[in-house]
Protein backbone atom coordinates (compact mmCIF):
# COMPACT_ATOMS: atom_id res chain seq x y z
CA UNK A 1 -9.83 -46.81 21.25
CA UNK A 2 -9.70 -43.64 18.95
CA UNK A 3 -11.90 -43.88 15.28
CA UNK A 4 -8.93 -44.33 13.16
CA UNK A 5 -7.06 -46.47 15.39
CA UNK A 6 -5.79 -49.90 13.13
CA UNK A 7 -3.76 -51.71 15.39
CA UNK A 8 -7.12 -54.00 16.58
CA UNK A 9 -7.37 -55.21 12.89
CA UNK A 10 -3.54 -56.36 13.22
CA UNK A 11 -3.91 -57.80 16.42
CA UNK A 12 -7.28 -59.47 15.32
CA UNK A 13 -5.14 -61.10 12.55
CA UNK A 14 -2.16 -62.20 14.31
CA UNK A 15 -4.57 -64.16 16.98
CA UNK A 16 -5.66 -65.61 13.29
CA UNK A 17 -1.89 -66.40 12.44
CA UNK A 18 -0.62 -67.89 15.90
CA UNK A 19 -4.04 -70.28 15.78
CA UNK A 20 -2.68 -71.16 12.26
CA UNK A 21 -5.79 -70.02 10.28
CA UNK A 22 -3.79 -67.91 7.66
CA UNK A 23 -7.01 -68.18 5.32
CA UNK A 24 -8.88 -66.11 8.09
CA UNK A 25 -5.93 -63.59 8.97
CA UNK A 26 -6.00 -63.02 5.15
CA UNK A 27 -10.14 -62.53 4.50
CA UNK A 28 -9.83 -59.87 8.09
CA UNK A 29 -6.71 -58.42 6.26
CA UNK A 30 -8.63 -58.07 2.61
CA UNK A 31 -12.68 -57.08 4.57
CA UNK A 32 -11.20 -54.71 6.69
CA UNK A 33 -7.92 -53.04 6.15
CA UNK A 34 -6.95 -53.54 2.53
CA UNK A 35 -3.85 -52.84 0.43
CA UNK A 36 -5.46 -50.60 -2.22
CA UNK A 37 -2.74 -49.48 -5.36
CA UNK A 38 -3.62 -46.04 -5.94
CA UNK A 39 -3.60 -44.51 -9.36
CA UNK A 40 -0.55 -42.16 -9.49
CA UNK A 41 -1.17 -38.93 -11.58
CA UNK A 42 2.41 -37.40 -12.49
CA UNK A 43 3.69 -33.91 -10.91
CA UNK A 44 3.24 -31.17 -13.45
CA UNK A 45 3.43 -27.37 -12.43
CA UNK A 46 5.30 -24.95 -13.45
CA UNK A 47 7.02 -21.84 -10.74
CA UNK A 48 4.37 -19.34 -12.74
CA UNK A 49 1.51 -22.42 -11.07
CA UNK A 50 3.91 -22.10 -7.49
CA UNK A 51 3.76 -18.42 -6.96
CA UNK A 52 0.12 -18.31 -8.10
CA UNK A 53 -0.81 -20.91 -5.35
CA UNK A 54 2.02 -18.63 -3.14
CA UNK A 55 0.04 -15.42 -3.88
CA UNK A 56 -3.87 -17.21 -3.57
CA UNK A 57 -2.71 -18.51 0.01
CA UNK A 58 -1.07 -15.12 0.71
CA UNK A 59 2.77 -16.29 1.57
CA UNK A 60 1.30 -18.36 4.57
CA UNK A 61 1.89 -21.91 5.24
CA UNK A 62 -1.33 -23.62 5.33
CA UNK A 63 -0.21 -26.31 7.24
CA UNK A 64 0.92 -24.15 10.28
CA UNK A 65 0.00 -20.38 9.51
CA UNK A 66 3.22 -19.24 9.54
CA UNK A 67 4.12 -16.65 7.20
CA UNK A 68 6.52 -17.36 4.26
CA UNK A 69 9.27 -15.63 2.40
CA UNK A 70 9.64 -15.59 -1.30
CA UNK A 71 12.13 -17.93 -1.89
CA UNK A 72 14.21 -15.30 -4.48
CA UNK A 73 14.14 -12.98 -1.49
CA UNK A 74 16.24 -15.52 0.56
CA UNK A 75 18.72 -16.01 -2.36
CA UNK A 76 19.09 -12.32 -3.15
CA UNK A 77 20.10 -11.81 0.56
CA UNK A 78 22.63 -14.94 0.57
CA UNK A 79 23.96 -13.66 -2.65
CA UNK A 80 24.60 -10.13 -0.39
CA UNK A 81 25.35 -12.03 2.80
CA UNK A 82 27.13 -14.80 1.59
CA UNK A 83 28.73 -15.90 5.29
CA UNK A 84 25.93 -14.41 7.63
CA UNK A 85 23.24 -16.24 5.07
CA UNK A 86 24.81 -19.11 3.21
CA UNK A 87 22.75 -20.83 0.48
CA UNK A 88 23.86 -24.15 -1.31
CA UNK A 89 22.30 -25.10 -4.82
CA UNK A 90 21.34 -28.79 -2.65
CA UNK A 91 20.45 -27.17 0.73
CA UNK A 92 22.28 -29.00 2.73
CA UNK A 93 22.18 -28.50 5.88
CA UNK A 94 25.30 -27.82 6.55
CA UNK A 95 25.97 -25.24 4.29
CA UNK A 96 22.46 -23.40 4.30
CA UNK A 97 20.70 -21.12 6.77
CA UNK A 98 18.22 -23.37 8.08
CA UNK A 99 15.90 -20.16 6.98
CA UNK A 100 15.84 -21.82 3.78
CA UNK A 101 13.79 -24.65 5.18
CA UNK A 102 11.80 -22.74 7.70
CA UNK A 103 10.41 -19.72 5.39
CA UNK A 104 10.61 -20.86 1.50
CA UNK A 105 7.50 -21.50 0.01
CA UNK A 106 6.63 -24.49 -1.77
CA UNK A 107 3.93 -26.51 -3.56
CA UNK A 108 1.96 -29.56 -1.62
CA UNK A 109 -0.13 -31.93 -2.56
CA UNK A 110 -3.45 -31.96 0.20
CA UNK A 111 -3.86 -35.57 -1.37
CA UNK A 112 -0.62 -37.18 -2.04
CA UNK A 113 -0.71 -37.96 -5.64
CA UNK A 114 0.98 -41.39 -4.47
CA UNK A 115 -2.71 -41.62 -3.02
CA UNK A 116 -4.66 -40.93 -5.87
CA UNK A 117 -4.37 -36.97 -5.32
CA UNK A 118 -5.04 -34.91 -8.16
CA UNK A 119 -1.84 -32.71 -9.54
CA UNK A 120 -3.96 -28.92 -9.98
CA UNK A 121 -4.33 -25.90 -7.88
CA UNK A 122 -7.09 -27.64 -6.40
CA UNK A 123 -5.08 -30.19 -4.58
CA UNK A 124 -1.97 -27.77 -3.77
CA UNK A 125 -1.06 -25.14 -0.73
CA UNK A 126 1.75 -23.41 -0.10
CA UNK A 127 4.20 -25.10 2.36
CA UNK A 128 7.35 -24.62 4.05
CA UNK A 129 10.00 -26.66 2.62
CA UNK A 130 9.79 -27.91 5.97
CA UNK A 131 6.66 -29.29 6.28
CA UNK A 132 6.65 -30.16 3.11
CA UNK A 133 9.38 -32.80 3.79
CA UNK A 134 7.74 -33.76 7.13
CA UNK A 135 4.50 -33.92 5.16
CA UNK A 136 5.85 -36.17 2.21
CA UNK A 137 3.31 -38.97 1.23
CA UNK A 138 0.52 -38.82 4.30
CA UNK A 139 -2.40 -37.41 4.15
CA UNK A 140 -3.51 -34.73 6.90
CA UNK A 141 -5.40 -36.98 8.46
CA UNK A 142 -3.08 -39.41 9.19
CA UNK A 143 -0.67 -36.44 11.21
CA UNK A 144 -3.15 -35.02 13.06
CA UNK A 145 -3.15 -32.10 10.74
CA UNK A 146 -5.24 -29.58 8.96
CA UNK A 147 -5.08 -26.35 6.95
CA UNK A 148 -5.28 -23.18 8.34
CA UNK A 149 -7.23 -20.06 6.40
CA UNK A 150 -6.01 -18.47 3.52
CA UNK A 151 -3.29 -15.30 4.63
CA UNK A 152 -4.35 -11.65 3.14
CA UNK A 153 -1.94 -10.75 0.38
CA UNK A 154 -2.21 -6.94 2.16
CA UNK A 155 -0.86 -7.81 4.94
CA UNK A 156 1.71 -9.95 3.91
CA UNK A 157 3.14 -10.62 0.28
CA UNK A 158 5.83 -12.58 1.39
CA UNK A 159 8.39 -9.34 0.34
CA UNK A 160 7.55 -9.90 -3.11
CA UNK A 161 6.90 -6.73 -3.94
CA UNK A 162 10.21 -6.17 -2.05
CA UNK A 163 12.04 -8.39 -4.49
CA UNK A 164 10.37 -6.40 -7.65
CA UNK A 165 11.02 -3.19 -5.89
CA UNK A 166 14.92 -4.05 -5.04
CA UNK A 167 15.96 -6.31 -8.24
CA UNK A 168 14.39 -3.09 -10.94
CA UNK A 169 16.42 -0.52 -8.65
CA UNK A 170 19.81 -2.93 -8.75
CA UNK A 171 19.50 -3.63 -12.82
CA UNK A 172 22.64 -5.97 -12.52
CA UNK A 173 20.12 -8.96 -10.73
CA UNK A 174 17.94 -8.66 -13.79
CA UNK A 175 21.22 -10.12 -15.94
CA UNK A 176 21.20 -13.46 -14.09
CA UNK A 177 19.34 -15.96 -15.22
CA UNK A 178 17.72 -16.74 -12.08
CA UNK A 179 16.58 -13.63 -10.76
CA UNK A 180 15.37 -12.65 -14.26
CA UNK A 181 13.05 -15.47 -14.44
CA UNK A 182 11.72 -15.08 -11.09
CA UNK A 183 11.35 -11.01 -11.73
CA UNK A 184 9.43 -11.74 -14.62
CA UNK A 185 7.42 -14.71 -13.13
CA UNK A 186 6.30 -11.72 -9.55
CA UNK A 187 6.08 -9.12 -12.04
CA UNK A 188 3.11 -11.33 -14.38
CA UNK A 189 1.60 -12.91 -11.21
CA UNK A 190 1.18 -9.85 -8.84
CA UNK A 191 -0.49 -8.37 -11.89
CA UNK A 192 -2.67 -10.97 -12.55
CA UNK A 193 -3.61 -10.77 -8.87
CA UNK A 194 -4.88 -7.55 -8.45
């Protein structure tokens, strides 16, 4: 039977329940696997707090090790390759390259804070969108996970300095709203990297 292996307790207490002692299935329940209500701390980061976590785990998905693209990258191509590389403001997944999903990074609670996990760069990695909805509220134990080493900015940036590069040579992206923001937000973090 492996370490974290439950199903004896639940077993243990339905022998309890079919012998009619409902007192006894309820003490096993309470000694040995109880319902604790976590504290839930609320979800507050900002995309400057994202691409900081982005550029400290070096565009790589610490789940997996994959390498990740910065998610303005993706839209700036489906806004230039609207049928080859459709985006839709809800991703769904019938109307978005499945890229989307499979390279954009995203914040992750280690801990879920449903659990009790603290909401601060100490409790977050970078993620696929992915994973990240695979992940949802479990904890790495519980999926046989674990994270992988930090990536080396060097190597890979995740084309950020791409998206700088391109969206200062093609002054029209820096009009919309979005790209703006996001310029500004690589500009100030790659900065405050090196």
């Amino acid at each position: 039977m492996e370490e974290n292996d439950k199903s004896h307790i639940i077993a243990e207490i339905c022998q309890a329940v079919l012998g009619g002692e409902l007192e006894r299935a309820a003490v096993v329940m309470r000694c040995t696997y109880p319902f604790t209500r976590p504290t839930v701390a609320g979800r507050k980061y900002t995309e400057s707090d994202a691409l900081r976590i982005f550029i400290r785990d070096g565009f790589v998905d610490r789940y997996s090790g994959r390498r990740l693209v910065f998610s303005p990258v993706l839209r700036l191509l489906s806004r230039l390759l609207p049928e080859e590389f459709p985006f839709h403001p809800n991703w769904k997944m019938d109307a978005c390259h499945i890229a989307y999903w499979e390279l954009s990074p995203t914040l992750d609670h280690v801990v879920p804070v449903t659990l009790g996990g603290a909401d601060n760069a100490t409790n977050w990695v970078c993620t696929s969108m992915l994973r990240n909805s695979v992940k949802a509220n479990w904890t790495l134990e519980a999926l046989g996970w674990h994270l992988v080493p930090l990536g080396d900015l060097h190597q890979w940036d995740g084309l950020l300095q791409w998206f700088v590069t391109y969206v200062e040579g093609h002054q029209e992206l820096a009009q919309e709203p979005y790209f703006r923001r996001w310029h500004r937000a690589a500009r100030s973090a790659w900065q405050q990297a090196l």
